[in-house]
Structure formats: C-alpha cells, structure tokens
Protein backbone atom coordinates (compact mmCIF):
# COMPACT_ATOMS: atom_id res chain seq x y z
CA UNK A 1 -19.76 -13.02 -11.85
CA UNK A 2 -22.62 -14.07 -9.94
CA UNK A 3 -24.69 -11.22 -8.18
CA UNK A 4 -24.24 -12.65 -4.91
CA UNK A 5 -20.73 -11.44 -5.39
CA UNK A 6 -21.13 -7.77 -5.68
CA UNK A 7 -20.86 -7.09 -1.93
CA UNK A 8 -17.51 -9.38 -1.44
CA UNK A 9 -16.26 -7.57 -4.25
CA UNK A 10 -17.19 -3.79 -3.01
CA UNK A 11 -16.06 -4.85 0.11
CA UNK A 12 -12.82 -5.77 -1.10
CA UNK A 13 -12.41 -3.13 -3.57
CA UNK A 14 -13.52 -0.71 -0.39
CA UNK A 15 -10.33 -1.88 1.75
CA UNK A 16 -7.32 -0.31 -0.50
CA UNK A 17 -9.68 2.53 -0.74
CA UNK A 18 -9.87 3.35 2.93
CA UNK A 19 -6.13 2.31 3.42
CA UNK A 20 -5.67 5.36 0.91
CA UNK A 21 -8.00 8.21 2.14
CA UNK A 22 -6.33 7.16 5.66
CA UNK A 23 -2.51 7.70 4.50
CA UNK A 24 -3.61 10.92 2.80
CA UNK A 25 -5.31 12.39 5.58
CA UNK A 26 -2.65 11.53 7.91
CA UNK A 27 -0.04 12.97 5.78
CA UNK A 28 -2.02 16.11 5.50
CA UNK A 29 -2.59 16.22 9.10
CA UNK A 30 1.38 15.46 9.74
CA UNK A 31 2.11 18.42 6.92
CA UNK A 32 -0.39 21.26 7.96
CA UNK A 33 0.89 21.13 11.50
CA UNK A 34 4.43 21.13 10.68
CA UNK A 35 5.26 17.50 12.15
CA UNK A 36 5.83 15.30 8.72
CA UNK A 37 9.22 14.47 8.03
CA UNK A 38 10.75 12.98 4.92
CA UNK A 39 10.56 8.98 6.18
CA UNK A 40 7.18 9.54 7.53
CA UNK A 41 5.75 11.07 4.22
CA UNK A 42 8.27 8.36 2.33
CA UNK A 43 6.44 5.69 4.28
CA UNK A 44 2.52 7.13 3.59
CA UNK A 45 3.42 7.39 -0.08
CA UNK A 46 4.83 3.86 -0.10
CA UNK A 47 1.65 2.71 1.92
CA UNK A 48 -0.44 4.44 -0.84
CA UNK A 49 1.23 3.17 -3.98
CA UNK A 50 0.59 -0.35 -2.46
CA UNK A 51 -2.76 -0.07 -2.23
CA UNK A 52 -3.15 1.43 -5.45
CA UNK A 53 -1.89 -1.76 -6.63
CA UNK A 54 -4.16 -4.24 -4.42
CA UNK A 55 -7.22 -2.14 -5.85
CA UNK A 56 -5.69 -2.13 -9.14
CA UNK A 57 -5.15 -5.85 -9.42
CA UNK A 58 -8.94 -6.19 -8.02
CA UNK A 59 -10.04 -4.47 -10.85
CA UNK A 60 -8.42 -6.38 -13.27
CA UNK A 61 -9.35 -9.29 -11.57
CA UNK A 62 -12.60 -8.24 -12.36
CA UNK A 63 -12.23 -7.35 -15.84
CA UNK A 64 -10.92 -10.97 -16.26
CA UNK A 65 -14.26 -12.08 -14.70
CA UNK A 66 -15.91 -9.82 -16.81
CA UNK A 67 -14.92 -11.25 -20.22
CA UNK A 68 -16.04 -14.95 -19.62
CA UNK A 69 -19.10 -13.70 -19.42
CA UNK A 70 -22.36 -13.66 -17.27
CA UNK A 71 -22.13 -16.62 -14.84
CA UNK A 72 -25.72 -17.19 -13.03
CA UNK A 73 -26.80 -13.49 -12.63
C-alpha cells in the first residue's frame, strides 16, 4: 500500500465507524427516554451489523494489501 493511501483508507474505514456510534447513540437516546420500540431498535441493530461488515470487509481488504507486500512506501 502506498503511503499516499493512508488517509483514503482512514477515511473509509472512519465511515462504518460513525454510521455505528450514530445508531448506538440514537438507540440509547430512543431507550433512556422511553420512545424505542421493537422495529426501531430492529432497524438500528440491522443498520449496525451492516456496517460492521463494510468495516470488516475494509479490513480484510487491507490485510489482502498487506500480504503482497510494501508497494512504493
């Protein structure tokens, strides 16, 4: 991976990662005031569990990347 990469990458990785923190918080928010309802939290978790997966498959992605070895550092 060249090092120009790096901040594509953390950007990248950064999206799921936001997508997740936001779901949670909202879910917490809809739970501690009594307002969350089985489809809503249904829907949060199934938001989160996908972007588990897109960060996931970044990962690996880079792992992949990783084991061809240094291109142009």
């Amino acid at each position: 991976m060249k090092r120009r990469e790096l901040p594509d990458l953390a950007h990248e990785l950064n999206q799921p990662l936001n997508a997740i923190r936001m779901a949670a918080e909202n879910a917490l928010d809809r739970l501690q005031s009594g307002r969350a309802d089985n489809s809503y939290l249904q829907a949060k978790l199934s938001a989160i569990v996908e972007q588990t997966l897109r960060a996931a498959d970044l990962v690996r992605e880079l792992r992949r990347n990783g084991e061809d070895g240094p291109e142009g550092a």
